[in-house]
N, C-alpha and C. Protein backbone atom coordinates (compact mmCIF):
# COMPACT_ATOMS: atom_id res chain seq x y z
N UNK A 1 76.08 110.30 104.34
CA UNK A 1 75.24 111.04 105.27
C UNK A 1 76.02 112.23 105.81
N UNK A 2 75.24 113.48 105.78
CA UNK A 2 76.34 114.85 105.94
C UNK A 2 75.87 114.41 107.81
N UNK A 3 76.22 115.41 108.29
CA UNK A 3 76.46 115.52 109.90
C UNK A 3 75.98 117.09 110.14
N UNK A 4 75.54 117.44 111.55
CA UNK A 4 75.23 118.33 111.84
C UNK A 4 76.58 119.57 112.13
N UNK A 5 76.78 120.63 112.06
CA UNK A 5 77.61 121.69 111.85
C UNK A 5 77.21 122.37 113.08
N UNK A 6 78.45 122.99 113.58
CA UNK A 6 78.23 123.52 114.91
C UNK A 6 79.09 124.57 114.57
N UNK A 7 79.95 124.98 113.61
CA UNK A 7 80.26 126.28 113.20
C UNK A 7 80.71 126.47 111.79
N UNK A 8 80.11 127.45 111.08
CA UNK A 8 80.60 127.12 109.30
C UNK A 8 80.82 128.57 109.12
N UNK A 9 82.26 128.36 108.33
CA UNK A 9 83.10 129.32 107.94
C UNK A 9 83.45 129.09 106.25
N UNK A 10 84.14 130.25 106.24
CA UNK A 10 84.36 130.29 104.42
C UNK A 10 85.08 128.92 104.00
N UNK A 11 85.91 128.44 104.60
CA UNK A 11 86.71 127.18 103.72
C UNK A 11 86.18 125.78 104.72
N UNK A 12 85.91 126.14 105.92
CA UNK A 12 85.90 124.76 106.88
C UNK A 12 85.10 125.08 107.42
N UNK A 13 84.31 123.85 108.45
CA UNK A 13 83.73 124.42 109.24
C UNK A 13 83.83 123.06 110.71
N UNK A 14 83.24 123.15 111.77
CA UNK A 14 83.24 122.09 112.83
C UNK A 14 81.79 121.59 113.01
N UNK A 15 81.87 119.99 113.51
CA UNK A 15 80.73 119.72 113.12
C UNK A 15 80.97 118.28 113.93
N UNK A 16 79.73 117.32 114.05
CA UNK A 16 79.45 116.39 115.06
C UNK A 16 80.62 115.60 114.21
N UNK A 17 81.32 114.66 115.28
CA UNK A 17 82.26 113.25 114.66
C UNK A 17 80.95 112.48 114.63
N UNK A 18 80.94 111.41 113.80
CA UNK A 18 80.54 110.33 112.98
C UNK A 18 81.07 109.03 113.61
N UNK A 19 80.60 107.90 114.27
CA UNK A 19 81.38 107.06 114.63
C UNK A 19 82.08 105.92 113.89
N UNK A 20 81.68 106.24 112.20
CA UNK A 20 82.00 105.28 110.84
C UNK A 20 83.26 106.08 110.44
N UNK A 21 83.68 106.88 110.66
CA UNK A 21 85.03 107.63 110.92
C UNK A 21 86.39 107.76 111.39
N UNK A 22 85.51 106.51 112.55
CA UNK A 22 86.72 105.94 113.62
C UNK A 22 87.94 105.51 112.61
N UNK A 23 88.44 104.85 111.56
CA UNK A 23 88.86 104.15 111.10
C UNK A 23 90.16 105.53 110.22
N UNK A 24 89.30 105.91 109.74
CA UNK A 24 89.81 107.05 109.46
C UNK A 24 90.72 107.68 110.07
N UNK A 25 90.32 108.23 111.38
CA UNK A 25 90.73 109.27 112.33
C UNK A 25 92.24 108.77 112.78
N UNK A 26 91.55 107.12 113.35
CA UNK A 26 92.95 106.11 113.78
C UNK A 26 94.03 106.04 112.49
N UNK A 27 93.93 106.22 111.34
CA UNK A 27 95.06 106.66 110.37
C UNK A 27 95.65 107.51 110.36
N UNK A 28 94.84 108.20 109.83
CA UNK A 28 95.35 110.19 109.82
C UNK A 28 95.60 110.27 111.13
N UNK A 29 95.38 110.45 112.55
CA UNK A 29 95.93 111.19 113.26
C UNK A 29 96.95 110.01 114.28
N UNK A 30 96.80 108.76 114.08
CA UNK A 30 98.58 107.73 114.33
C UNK A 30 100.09 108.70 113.57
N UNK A 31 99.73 109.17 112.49
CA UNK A 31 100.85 109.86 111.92
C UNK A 31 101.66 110.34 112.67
N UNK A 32 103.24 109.81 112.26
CA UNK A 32 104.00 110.12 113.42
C UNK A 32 104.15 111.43 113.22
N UNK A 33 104.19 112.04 111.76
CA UNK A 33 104.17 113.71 111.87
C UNK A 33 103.13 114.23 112.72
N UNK A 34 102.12 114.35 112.62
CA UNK A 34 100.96 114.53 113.21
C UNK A 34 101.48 114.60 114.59
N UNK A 35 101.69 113.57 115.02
CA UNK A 35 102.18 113.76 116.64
C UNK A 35 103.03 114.14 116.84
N UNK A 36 103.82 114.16 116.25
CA UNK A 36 105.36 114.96 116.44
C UNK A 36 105.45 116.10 117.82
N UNK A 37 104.34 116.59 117.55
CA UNK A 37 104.26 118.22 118.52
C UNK A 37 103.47 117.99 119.62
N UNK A 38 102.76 116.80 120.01
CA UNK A 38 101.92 116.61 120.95
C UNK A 38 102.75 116.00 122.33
N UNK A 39 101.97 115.83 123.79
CA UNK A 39 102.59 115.72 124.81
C UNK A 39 103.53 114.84 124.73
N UNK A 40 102.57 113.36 124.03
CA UNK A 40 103.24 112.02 124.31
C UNK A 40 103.09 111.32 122.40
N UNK A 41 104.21 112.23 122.49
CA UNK A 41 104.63 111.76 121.01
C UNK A 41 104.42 110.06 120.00
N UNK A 42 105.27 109.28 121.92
CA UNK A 42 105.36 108.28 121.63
C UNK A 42 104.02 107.50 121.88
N UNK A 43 103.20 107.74 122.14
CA UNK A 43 101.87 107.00 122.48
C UNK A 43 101.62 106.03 121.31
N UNK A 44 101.18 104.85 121.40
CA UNK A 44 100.73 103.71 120.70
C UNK A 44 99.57 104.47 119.98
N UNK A 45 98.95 104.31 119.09
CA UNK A 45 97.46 103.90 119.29
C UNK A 45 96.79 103.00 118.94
N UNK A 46 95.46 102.24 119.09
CA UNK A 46 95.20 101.16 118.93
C UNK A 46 93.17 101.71 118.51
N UNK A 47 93.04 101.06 117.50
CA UNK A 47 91.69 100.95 116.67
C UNK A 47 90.74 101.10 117.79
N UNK A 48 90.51 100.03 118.87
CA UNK A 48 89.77 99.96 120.20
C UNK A 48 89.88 100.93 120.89
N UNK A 49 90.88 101.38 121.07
CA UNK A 49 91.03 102.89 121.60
C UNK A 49 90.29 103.95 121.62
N UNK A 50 90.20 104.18 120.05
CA UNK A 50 90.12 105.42 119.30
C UNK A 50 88.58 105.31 119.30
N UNK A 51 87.75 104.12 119.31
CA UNK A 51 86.35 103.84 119.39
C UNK A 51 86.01 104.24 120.85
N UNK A 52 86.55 104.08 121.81
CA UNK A 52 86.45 104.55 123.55
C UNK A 52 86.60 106.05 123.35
N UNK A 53 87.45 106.28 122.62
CA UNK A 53 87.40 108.09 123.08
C UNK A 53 86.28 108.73 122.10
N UNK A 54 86.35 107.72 120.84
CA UNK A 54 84.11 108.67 120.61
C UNK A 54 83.27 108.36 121.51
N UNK A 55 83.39 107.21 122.23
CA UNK A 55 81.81 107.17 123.18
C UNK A 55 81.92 108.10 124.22
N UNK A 56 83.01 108.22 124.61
CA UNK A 56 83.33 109.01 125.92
C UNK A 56 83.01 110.94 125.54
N UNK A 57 83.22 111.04 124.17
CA UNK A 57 83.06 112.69 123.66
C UNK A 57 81.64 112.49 124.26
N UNK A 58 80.50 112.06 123.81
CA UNK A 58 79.34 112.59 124.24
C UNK A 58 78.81 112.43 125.95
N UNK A 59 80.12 111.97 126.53
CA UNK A 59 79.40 112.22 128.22
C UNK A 59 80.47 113.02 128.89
N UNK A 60 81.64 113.59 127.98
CA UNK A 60 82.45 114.28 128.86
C UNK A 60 81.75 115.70 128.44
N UNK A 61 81.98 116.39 130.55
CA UNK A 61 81.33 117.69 130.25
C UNK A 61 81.92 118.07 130.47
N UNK A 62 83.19 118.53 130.55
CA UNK A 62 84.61 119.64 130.41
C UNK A 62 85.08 119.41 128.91
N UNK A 63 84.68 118.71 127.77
CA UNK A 63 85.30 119.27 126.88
C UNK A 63 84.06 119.50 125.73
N UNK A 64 84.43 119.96 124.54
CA UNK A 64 84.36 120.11 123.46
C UNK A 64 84.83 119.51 121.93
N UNK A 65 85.10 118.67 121.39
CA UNK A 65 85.61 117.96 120.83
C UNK A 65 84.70 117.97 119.53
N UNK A 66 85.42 119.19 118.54
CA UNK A 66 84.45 118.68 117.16
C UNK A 66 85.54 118.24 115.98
N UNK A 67 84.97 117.59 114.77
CA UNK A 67 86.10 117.84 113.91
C UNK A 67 85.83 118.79 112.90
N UNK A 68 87.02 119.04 112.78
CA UNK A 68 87.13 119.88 111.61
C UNK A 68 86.77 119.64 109.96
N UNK A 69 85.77 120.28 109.28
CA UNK A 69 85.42 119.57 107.74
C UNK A 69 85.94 120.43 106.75
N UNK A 70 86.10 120.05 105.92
CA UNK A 70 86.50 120.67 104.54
C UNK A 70 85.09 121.43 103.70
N UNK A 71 84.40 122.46 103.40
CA UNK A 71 83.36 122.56 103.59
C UNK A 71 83.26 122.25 102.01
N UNK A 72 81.36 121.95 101.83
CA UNK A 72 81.70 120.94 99.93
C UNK A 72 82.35 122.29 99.10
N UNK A 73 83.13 121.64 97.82
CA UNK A 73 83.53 122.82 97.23
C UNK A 73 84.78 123.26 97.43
N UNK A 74 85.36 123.42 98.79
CA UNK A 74 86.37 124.51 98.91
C UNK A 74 87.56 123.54 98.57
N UNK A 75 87.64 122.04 98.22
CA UNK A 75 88.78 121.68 97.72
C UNK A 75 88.57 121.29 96.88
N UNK A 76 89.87 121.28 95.86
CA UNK A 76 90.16 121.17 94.19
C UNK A 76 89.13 119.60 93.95
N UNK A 77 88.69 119.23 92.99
CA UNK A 77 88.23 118.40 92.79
C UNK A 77 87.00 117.98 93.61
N UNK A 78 86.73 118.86 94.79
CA UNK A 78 85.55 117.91 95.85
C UNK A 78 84.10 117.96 94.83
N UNK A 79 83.38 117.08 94.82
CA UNK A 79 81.94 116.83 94.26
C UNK A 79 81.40 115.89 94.72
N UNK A 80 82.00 114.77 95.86
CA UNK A 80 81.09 113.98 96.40
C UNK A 80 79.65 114.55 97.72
N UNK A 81 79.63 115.79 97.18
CA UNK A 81 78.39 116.67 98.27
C UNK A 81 78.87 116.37 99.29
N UNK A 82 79.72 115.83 100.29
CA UNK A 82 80.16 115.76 101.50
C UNK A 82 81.02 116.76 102.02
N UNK A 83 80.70 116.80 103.45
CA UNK A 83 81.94 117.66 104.01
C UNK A 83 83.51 116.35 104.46
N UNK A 84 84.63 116.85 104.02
CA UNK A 84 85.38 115.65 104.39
C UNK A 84 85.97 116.12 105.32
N UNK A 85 86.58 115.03 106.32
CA UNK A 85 87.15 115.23 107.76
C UNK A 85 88.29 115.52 107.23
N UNK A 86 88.94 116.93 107.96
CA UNK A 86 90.17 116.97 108.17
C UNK A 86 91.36 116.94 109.30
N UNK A 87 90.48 116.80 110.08
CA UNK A 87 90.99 117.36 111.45
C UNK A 87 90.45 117.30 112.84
N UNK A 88 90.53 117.97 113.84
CA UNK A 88 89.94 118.20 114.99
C UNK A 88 90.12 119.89 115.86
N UNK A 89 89.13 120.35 116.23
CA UNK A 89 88.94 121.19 117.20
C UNK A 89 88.73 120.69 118.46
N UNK A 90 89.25 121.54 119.57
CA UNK A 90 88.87 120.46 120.87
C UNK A 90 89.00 121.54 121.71
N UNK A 91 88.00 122.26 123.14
CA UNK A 91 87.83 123.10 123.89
C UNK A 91 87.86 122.34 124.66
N UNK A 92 89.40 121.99 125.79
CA UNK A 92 89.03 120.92 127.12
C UNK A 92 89.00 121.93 128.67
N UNK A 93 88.90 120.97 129.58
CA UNK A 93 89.11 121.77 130.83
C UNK A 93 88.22 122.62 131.20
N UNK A 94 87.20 122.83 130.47
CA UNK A 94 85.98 123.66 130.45
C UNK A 94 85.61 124.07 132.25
N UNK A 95 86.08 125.39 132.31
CA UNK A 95 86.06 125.95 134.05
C UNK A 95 84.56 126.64 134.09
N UNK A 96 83.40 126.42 134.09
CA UNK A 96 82.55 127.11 134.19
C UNK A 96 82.30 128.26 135.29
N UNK A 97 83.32 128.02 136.39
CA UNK A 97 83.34 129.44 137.59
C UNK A 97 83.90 130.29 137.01
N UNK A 98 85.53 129.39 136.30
CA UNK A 98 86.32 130.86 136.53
C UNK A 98 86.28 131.02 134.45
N UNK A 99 85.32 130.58 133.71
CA UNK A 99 84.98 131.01 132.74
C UNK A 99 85.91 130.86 131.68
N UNK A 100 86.97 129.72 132.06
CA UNK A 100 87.96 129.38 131.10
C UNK A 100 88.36 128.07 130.20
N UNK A 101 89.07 127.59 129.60
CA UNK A 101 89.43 126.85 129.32
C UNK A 101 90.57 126.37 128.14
N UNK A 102 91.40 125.01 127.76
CA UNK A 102 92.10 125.37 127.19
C UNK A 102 91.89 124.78 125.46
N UNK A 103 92.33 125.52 124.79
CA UNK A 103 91.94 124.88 123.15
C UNK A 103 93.18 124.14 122.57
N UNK A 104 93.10 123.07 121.58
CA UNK A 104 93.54 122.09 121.35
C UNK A 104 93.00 121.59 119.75
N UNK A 105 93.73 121.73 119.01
CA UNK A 105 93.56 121.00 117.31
C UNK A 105 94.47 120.39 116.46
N UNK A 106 94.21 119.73 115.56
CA UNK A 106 94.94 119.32 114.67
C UNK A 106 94.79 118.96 113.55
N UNK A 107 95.06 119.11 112.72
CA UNK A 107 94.93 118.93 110.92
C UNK A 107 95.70 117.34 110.56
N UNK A 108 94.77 116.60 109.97
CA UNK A 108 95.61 115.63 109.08
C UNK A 108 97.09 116.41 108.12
N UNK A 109 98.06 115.37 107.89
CA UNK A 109 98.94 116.31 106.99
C UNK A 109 98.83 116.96 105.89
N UNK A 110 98.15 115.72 105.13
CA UNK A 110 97.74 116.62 103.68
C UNK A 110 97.15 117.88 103.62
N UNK A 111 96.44 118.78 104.26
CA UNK A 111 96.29 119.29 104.53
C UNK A 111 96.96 120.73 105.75
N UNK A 112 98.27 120.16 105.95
CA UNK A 112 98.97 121.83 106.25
C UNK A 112 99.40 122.19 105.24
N UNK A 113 99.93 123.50 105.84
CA UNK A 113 100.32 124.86 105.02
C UNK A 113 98.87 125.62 104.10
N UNK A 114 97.33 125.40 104.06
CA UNK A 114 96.90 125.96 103.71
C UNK A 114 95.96 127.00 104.43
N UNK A 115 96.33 127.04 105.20
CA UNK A 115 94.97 128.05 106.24
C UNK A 115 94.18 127.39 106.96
N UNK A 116 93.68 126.48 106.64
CA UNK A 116 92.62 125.48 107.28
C UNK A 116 92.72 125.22 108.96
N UNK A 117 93.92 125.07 109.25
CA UNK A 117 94.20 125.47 111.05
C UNK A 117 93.83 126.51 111.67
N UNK A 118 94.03 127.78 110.77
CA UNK A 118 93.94 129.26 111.05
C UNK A 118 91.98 129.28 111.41
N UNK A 119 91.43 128.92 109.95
CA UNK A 119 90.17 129.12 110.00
C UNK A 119 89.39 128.47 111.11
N UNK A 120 89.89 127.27 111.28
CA UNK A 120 89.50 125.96 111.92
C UNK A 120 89.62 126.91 113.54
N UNK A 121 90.70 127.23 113.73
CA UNK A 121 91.23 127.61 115.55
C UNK A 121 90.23 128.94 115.72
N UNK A 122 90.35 129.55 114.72
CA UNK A 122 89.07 130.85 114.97
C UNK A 122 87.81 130.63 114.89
N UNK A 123 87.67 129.73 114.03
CA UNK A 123 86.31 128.86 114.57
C UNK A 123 85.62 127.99 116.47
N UNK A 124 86.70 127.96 116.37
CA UNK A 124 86.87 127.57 118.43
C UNK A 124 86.83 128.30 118.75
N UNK A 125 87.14 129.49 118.69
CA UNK A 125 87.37 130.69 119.73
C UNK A 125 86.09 131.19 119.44
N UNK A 126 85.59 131.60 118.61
CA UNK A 126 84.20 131.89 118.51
C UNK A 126 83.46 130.76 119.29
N UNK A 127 83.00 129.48 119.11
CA UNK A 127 82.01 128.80 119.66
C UNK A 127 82.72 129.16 121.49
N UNK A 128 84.13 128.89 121.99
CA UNK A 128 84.22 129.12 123.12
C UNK A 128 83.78 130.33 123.68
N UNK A 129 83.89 131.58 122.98
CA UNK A 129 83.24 132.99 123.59
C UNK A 129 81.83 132.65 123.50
N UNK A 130 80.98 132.49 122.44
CA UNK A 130 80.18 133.00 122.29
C UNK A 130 78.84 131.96 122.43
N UNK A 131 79.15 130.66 122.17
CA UNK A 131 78.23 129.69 122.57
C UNK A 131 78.62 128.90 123.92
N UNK A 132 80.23 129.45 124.41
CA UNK A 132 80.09 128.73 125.91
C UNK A 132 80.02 129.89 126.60
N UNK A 133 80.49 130.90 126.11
CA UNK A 133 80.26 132.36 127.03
C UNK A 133 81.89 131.68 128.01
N UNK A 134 82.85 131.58 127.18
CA UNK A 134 84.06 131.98 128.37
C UNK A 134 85.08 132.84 128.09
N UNK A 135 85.50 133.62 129.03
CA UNK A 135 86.06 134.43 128.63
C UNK A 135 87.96 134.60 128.69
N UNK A 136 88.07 133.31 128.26
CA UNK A 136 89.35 132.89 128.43
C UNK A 136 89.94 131.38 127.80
N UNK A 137 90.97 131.87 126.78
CA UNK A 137 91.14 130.32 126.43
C UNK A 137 93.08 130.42 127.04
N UNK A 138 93.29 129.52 126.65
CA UNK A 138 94.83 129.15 126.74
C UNK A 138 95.03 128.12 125.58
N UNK A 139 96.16 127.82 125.23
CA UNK A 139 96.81 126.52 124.43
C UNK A 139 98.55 126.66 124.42
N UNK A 140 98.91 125.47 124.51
CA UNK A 140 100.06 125.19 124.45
C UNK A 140 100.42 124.55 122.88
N UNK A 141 102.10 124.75 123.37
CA UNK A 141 102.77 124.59 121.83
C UNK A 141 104.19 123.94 122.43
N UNK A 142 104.32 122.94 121.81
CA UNK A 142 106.00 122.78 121.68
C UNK A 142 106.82 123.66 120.93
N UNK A 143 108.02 124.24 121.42
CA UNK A 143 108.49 125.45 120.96
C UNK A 143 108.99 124.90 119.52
N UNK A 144 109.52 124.30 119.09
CA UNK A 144 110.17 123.65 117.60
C UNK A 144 108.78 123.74 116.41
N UNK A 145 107.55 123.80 117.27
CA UNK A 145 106.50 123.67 116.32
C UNK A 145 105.87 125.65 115.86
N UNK A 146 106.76 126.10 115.26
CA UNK A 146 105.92 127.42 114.47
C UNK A 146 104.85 127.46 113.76
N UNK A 147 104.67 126.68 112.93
CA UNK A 147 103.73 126.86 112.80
C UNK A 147 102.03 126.53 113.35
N UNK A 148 102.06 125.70 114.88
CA UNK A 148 101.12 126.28 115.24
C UNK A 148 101.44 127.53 116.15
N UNK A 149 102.31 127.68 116.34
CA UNK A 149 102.30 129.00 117.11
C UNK A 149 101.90 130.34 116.32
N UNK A 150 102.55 130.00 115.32
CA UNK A 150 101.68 130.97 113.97
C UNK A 150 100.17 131.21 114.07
N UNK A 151 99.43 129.82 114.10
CA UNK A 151 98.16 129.64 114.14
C UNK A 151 97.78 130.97 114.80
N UNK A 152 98.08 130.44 116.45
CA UNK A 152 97.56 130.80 117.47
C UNK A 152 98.06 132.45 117.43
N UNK A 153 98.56 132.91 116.75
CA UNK A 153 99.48 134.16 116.60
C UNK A 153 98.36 135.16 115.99
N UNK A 154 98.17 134.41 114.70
CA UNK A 154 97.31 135.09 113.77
C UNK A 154 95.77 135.34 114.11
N UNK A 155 95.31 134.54 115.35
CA UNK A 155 93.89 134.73 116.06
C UNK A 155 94.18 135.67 116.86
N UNK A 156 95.08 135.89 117.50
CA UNK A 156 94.92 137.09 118.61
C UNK A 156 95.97 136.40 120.02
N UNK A 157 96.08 135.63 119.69
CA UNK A 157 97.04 134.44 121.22
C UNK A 157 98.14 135.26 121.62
N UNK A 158 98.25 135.37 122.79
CA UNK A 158 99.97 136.61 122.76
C UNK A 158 100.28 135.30 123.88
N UNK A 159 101.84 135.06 123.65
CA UNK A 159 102.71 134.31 124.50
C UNK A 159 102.60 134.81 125.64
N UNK A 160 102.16 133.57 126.87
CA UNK A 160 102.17 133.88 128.34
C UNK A 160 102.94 133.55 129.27
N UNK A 161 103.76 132.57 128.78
CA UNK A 161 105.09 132.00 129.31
C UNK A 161 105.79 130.79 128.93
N UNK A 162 106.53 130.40 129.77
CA UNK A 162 107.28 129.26 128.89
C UNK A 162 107.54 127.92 129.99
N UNK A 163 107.26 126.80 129.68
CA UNK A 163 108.02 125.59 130.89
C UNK A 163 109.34 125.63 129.68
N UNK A 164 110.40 125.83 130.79
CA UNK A 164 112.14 125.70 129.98
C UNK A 164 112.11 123.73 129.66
N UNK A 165 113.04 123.27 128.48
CA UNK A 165 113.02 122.23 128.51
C UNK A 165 111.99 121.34 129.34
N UNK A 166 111.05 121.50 128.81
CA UNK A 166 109.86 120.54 129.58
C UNK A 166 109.55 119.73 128.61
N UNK A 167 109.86 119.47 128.07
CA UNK A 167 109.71 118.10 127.06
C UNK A 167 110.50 117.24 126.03
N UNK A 168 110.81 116.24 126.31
CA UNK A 168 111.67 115.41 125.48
C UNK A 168 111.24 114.76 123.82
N UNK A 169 111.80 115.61 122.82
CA UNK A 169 111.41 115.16 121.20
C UNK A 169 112.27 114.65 120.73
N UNK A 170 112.42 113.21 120.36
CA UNK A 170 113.13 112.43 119.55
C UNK A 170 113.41 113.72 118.24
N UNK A 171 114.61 114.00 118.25
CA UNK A 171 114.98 114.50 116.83
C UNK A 171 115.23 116.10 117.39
N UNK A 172 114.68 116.59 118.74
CA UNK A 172 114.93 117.78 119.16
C UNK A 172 116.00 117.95 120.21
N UNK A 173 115.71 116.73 121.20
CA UNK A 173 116.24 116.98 122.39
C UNK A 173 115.15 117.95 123.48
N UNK A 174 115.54 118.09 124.38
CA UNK A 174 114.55 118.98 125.24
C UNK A 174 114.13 119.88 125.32
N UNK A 175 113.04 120.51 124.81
CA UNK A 175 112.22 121.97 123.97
C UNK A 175 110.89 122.45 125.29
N UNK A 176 111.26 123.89 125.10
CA UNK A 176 110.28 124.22 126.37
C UNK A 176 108.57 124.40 125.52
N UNK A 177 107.74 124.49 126.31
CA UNK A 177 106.52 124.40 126.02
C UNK A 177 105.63 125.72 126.34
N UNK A 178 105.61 125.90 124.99
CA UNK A 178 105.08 127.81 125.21
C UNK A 178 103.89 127.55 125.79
N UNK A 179 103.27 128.64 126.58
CA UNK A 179 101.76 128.84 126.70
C UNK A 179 101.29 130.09 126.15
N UNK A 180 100.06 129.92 125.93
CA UNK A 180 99.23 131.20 124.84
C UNK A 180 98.41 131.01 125.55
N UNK A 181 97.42 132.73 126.00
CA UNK A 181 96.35 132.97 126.18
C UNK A 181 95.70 134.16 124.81
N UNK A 182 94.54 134.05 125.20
CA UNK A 182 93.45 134.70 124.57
C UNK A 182 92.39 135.36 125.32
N UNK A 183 92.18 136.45 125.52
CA UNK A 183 91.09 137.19 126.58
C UNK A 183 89.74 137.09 125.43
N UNK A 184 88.93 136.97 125.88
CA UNK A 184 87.73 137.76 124.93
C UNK A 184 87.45 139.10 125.20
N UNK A 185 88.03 139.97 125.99
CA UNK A 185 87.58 141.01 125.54
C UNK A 185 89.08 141.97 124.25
N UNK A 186 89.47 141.11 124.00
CA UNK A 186 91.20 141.48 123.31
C UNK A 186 90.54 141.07 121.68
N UNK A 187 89.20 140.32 121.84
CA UNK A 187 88.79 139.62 120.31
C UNK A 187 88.04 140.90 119.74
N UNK A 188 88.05 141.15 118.30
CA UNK A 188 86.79 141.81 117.70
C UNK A 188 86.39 141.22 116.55
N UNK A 189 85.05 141.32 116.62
CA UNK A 189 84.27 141.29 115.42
C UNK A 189 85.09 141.45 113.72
């Protein structure tokens, strides 16, 4: 069963989570690579869990939370007519006064190094301008992680400051935590 699409682009697009997915998601995104770059690296996760935070996407109204699909076609071999999950987009903190909020994604592994983050994060920024009407995103990065800072580089994100050593990474030691903004009026067509 395909799912409804809430933004479609040349290779990917974002689109409703599926709750037969759960199972999935709790694989691919437990990856300790995967987390590597996130707040709480070390976080457990647990199957029951991961089923609480789909029920909770459709009543939280500060965020946004779609995943990211592989659109049919755009990978080597795809022919099962499906879009396959790769990932997640996520618009949280949603400020409706002051018209802001902050963006948040991630790619299963198999899937870095091909663009698919790039397409995927400019895909957010569009639904955040233009279907939430805000005119302001932010996202953070652990500094050791370039390549999402790349991501966020290649959309338009200019570095806004830094917490010094604000976070402890097994294998880093204590790495500060960039922040990125994005204006919408700095975006074009």
């Amino acid at each position: 069963m395909d799912r409804p699409l809430v933004m479609k682009g040349k290779r990917v697009s974002l689109g409703i989570y599926r709750r037969e997915e759960i199972p999935r998601m709790y694989r691919d995104f437990a990856d300790s690579e995967v987390q590597r770059f996130l707040n709480r690296p070390d976080k457990l996760f647990y199957l029951e869990g991961e089923y609480d935070w789909y029920d909770g996407l459709r009543k939280d109204e500060s965020s946004r939370v779609m995943a990211v699909l592989l659109n049919k076609g755009a990978g080597k071999g795809r022919s099962d007519g499906e879009h396959e999950l790769i990932g997640s987009v996520g618009i949280h903190d949603i400020d409706i006064i002051s018209r802001n909020a902050e963006l948040g994604y991630l790619l299963f592994r198999k899937y870095w190094g091909k663009g698919y983050a790039t397409e995927a994060v400019w895909l957010g920024i569009d639904y955040a301008f233009r279907t939430l009407n805000l005119r302001k995103l932010i996202a953070r990065v652990m500094e050791p992680n370039r390549a999402s800072s790349s991501v966020l580089e290649k959309n338009g994100f200019v570095l806004a400051g830094r917490l010094t050593g604000h976070h402890y990474l097994r294998s880093y030691g204590y790495v500060d935590e960039l922040y990125y903004e994005l204006h919408r009026d700095s975006v074009t067509d």
